[in-house]
Structures are given as structure tokens and as C-alpha cells.
Protein backbone atom coordinates (compact mmCIF):
# COMPACT_ATOMS: atom_id res chain seq x y z
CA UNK A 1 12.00 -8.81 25.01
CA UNK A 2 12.21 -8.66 21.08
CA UNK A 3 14.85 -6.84 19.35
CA UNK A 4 13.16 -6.94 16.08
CA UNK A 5 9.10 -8.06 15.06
CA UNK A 6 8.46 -6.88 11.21
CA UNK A 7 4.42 -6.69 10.93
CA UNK A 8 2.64 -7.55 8.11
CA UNK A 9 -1.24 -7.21 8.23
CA UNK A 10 -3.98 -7.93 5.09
CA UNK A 11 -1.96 -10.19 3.25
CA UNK A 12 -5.41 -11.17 1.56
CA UNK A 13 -3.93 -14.06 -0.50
CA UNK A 14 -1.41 -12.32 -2.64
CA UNK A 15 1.43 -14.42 -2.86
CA UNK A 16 3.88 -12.22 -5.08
CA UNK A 17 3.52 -9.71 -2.54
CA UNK A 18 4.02 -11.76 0.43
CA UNK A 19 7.19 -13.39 -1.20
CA UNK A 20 8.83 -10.24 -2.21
CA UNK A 21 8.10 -8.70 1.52
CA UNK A 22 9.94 -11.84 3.05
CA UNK A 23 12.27 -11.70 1.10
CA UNK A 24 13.73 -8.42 2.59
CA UNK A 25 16.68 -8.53 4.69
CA UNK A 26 15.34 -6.72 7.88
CA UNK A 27 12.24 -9.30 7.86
CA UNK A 28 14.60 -12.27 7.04
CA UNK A 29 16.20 -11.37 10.16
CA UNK A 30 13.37 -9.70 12.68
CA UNK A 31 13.26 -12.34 15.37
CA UNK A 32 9.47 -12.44 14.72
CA UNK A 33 6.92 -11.80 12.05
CA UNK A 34 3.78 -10.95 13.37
CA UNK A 35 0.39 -11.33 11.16
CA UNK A 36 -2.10 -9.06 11.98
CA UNK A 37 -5.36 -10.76 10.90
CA UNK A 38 -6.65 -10.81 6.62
CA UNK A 39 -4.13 -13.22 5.70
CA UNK A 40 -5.46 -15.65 3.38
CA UNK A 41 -9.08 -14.07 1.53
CA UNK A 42 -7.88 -13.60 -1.59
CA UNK A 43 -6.65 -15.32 -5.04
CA UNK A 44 -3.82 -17.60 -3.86
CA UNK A 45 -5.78 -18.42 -0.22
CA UNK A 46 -3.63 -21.60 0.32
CA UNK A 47 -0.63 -20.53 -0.82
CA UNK A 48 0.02 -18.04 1.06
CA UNK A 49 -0.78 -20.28 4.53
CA UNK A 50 1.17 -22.66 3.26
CA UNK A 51 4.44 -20.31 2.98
CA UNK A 52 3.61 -18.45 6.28
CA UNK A 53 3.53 -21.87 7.66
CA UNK A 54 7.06 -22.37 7.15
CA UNK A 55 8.12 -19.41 9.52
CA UNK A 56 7.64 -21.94 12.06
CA UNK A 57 7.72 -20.06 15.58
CA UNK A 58 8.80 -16.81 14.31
CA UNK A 59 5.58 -16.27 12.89
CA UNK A 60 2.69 -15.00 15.23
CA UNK A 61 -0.55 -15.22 13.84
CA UNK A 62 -3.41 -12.77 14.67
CA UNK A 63 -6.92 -13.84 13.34
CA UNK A 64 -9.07 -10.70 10.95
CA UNK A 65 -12.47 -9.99 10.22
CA UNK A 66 -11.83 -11.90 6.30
CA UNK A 67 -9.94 -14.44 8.37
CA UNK A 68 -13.48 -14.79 10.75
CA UNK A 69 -15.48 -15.12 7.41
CA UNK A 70 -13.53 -17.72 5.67
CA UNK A 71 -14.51 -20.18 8.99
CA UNK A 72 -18.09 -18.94 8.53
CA UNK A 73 -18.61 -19.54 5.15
CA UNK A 74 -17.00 -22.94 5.72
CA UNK A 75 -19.14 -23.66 8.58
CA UNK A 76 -21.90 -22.54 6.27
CA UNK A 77 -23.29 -19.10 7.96
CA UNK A 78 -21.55 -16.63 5.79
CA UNK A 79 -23.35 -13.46 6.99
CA UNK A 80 -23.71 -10.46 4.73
CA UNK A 81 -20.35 -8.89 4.58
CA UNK A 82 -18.83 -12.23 3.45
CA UNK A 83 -21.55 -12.93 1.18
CA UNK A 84 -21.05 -10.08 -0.60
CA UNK A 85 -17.70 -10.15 -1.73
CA UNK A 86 -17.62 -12.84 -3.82
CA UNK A 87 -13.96 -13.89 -3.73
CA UNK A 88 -14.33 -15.10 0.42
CA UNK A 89 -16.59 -17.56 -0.41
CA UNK A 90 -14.70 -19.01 -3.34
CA UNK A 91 -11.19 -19.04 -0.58
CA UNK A 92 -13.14 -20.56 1.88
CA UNK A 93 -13.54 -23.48 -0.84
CA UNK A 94 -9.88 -23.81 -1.64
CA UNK A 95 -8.56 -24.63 1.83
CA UNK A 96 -7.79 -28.13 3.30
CA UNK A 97 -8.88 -28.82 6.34
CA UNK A 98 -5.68 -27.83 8.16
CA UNK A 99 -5.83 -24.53 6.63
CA UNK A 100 -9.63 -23.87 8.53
CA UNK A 101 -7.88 -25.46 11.54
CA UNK A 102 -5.18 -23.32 11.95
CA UNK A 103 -7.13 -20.24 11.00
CA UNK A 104 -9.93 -21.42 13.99
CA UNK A 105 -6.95 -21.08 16.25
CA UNK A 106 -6.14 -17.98 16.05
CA UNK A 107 -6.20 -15.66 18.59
CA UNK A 108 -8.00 -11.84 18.19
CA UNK A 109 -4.76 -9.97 19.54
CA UNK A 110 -1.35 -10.88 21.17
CA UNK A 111 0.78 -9.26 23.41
CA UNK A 112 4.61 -8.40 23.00
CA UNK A 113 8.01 -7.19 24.59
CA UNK A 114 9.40 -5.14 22.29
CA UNK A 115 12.77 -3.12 22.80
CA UNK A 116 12.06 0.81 22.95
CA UNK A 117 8.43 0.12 22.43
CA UNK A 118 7.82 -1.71 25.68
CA UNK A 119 4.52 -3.75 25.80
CA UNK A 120 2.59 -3.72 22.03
CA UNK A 121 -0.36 -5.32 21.37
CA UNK A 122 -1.38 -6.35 17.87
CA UNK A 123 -4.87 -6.66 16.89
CA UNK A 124 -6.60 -6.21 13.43
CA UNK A 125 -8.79 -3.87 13.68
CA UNK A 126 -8.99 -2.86 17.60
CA UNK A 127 -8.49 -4.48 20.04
CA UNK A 128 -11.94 -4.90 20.81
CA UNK A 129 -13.50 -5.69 17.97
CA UNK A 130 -12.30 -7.18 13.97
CA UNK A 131 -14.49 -4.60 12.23
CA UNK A 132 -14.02 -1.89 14.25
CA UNK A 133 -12.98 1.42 11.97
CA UNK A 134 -10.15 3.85 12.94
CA UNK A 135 -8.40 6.04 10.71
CA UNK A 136 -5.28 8.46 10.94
CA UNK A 137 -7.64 11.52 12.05
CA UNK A 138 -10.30 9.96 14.17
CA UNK A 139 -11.04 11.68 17.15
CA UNK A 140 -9.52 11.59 20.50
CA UNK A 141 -12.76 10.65 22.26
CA UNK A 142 -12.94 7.73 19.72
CA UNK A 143 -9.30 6.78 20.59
CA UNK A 144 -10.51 6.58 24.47
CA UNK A 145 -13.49 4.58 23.42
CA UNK A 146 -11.74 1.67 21.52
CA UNK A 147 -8.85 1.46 23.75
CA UNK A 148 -11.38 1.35 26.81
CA UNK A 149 -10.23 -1.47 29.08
CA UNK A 150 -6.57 -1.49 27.81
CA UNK A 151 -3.84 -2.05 30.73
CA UNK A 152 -1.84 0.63 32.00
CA UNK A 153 1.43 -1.00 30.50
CA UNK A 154 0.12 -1.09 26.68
CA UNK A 155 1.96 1.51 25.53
CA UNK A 156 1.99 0.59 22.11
CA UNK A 157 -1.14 -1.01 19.56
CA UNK A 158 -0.41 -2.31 16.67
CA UNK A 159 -3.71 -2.65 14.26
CA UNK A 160 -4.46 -3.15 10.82
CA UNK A 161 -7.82 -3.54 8.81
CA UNK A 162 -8.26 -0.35 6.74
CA UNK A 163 -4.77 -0.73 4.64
CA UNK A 164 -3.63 2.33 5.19
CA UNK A 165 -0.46 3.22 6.77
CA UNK A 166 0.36 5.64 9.68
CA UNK A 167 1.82 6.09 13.26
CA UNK A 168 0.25 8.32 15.78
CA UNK A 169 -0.20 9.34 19.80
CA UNK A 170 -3.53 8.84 20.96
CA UNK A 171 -3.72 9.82 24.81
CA UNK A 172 0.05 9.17 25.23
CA UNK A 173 0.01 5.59 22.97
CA UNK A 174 1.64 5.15 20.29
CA UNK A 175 -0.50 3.75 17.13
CA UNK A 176 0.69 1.85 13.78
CA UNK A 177 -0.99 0.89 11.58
CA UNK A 178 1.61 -0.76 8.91
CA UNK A 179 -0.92 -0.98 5.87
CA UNK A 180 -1.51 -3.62 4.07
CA UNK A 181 0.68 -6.19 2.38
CA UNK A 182 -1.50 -7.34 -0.64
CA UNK A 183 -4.32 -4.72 -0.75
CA UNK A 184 -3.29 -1.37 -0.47
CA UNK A 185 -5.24 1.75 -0.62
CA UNK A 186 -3.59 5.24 -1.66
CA UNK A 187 -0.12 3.97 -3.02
CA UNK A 188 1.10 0.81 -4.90
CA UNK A 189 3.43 -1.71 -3.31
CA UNK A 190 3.61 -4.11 -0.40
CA UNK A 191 3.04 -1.99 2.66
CA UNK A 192 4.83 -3.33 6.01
CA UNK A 193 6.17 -2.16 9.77
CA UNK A 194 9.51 -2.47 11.47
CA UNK A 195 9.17 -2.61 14.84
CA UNK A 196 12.42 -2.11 17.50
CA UNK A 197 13.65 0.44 18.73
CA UNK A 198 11.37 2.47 17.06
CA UNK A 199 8.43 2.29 13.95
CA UNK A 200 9.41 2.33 11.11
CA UNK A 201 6.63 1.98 7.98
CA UNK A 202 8.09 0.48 4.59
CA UNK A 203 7.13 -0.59 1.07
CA UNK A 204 8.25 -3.05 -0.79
CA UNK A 205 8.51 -2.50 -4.35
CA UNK A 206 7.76 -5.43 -6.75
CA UNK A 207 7.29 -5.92 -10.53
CA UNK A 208 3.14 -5.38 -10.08
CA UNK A 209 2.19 -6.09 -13.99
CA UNK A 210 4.68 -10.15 -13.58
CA UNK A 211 2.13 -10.53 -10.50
CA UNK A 212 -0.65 -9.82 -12.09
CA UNK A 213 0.01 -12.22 -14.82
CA UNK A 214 1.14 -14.62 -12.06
CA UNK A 215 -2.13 -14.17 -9.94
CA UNK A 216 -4.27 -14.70 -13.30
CA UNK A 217 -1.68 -18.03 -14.56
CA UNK A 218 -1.85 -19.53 -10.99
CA UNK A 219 -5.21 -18.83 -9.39
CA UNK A 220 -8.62 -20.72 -10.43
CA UNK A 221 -10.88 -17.76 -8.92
CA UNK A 222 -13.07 -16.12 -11.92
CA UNK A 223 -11.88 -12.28 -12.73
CA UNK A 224 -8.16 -13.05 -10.90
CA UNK A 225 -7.11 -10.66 -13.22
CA UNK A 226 -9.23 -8.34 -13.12
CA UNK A 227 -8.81 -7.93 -9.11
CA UNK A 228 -5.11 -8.15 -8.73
CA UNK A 229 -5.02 -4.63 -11.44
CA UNK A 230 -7.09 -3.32 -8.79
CA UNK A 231 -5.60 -4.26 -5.77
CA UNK A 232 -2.25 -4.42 -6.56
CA UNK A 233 -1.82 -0.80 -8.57
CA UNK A 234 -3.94 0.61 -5.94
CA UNK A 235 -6.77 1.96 -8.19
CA UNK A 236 -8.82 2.52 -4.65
CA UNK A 237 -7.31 5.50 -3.65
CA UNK A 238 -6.66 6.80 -0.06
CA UNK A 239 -9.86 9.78 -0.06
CA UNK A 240 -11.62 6.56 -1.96
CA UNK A 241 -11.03 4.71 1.68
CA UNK A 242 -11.63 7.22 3.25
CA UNK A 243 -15.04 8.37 1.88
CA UNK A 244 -16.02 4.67 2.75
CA UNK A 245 -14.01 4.23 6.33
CA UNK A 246 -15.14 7.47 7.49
CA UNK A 247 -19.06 6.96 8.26
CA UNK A 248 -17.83 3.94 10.09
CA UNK A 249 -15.98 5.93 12.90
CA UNK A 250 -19.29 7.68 13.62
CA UNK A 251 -18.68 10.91 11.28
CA UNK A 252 -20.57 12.32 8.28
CA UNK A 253 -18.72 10.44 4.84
CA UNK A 254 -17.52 13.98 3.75
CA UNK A 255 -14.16 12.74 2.27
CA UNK A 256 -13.51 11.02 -0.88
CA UNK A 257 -15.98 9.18 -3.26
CA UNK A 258 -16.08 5.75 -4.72
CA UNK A 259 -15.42 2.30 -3.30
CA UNK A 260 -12.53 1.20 -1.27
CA UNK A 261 -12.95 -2.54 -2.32
């Protein structure tokens, strides 16, 4: 049984942000680091595997719908989400081989020991599906739906995906989402969980305007720039998400306008 896990989810290539969350003490010291699936689409794709890839055996790796993509559009069968968001296909063209290896490896969702939490599984988006959409306020009946087939003993799911996050009950288990690391929605900052004994959701403050110069020195994708001032001051804001996430757990889009990215 783990003492400590810290959980970082939707990394999407940002490599400032990743640094500065690993470089706090409670994840320097969490006995693992669990990735929950988005890790590398985005500007710095192969950095970032390469310095998760020094965790060694602490890290636990958790394969994402972006994650999913990058293989396709390697393997040459993109599909329409990936082809429309232009940066995927450019990642998928700046990893090595090993990179696509180790990202074909990974597994949809792992299951943990975690003191005061008892068994957690981690997923990206549920554990049923990468894409899947819940939200802070879905319903209870959606709740029962995605968790559908769960054993008795999960008492706790970890899940990422919309980068936004919260902790909830849902028919007596608990739910955390821990937001996302490099792409957050609603409020600036790297967005990460602490799990054992209890949740506990942090942000990591960083110096966003040095990344962004960083991310547009260092990267070779086209408009670096111009994405990391989105993405990393969080110009999509949480009723943005929202007005997007919302149709996809099967209710009107009454909340929020504009596009979550």
C-alpha cells in the first residue's frame, strides 16, 4: 500500500510546467507519480517523455485519448479529432521510435493501494472509455453509467481529460479529477493531486510569460507562441469548457460560450 502517489494528468508537452511541478517537495518525495493519460501532444512532445522517463519505476504511466492519436497519426490513420488539431500531427512527427513504443504500451487505467483511500483506479477520462466526458455536476445516473462494471473494492477513481479540477462522491466513490498540468482551463498554473491519506488538489505557480518565451525559443512547431499564451494563462476559461464539455455528457450546452481548445 502507497503512502504517497502525486497525480499529474494532461501534461500535453509543456515542459516548464512539468519541471516546475516535479520539482515540488511533496512530489519529489510521493513514492509514486502517476500519469494519467495526455502526456506528450503538445510543443516540447519529446521532452517531456524523455524527463518522465527518468522517474524510472516511480512513474506509472496511463495512456489518453491525445496519447491514442499520436500512435494513429504515426501509424498513418489519424481520424478526425486528431486531424483537426493541428499540433498532434506535428508531435507525432517529433518522436523517436522509442517514444511511439513506450506510448503503445501503455495501459488505459491502473489500479492502486493507497493509504486512507484504499483501492484507486486511475484512468483518463473513465474508466471505460479515453473520450468519455464527465464534469463536476454531471448527473448521478451518468455517474452509475460510466462506473458500470467497476468492482466492489474501487472506492476511489482517479480521472483526468477535461483539465479541470475537483473531488466529489458519486454513489459513495470518491472522484478527483486533479486538472491538468500543462493545459488548464479556468485558472493559470500547473494543476496537480496529492493522494494519501486524503486528496488534496494543488497548483503550482511558475513564471508563465519565461515559459512562454521558452516554449517559442525551444520548440520547432509553427504558432508555439501563440499556443503556450493560450494554454498556459488559461485564456479558455472554466464556463468556456464547460459550454463545450457539457453537450458531451448528454445535456443541452447551456453553460458558457467559446472554445475550450
Amino acid at each position: 500500500m502507497l503512502s504517497r502517489a502525486a497525480v499529474l494528468s494532461d501534461i500535453h508537452g509543456v515542459l516548464p510546467a512539468l519541471e516546475a511541478v516535479l520539482d515540488e517537495p511533496d512530489v519529489r518525495s510521493a513514492e509514486r507519480i502517476v500519469l494519467t493519460g495526455d502526456i506528450a501532444a503538445g510543443p516540447q512532445p519529446a521532452q517531456v517523455l524523455d524527463l518522465l522517463a527518468e522517474l524510472g519505476d516511480r512513474a506509472v504511466w496511463i495512456s489518453g485519448n491525445a496519447d491514442r492519436e499520436l500512435l494513429e497519426q504515426r501509424r498513418g490513420g489519424g481520424g478526425p479529432a486528431a486531424s483537426a488539431d493541428r499540433i498532434t500531427p506535428w508531435a507525432a512527427g517529433e518522436l523517436r521510435d522509442g517514444h511511439i513504443a513506450l506510448l503503445g504500451r501503455l495501459p488505459r487505467t491502473v489500479t492502486l493501494s493507497v493509504r486512507g483511500l484504499g483501492t484507486v483506479l486511475f484512468c483518463h477520462a473513465t474508466p471505460r472509455d479515453d473520450e468519455e466526458v464527465v464534469v463536476v455536476d454531471s448527473r448521478l445516473d451518468r455517474w452509475h453509467e460510466v462506473f458500470g462494471g467497476l468492482d466492489a473494492e474501487v472506492r476511489t477513481v482517479v480521472c483526468g481529460h477535461t483539465h479541470m479540477p475537483f473531488v466529489r462522491l458519486a454513489h459513495g466513490r470518491l472522484v478527483v479529477n486533479p486538472g491538468s498540468v500543462g493545459m488548464p482551463y479556468g485558472r493559470a498554473g500547473a494543476h496537480w493531486a496529492l493522494l494519501g491519506p486524503d486528496v488534496a488538489l494543488r497548483t503550482t505557480e511558475f513564471d508563465a510569460e519565461a515559459a512562454i518565451s521558452r516554449i517559442a525559443r525551444e520548440s520547432a512547431y509553427p504558432g508555439a507562441a501563440e499556443w503556450a499564451d493560450h494554454y498556459l494563462r488559461a485564456r479558455a476559461t472554466d464556463a468556456d469548457a464547460l459550454g463545450v464539455f457539457a453537450p458531451r455528457d448528454g445535456r443541452p450546452a447551456a453553460t458558457g460560450r467559446g472554445d475550450a481548445g
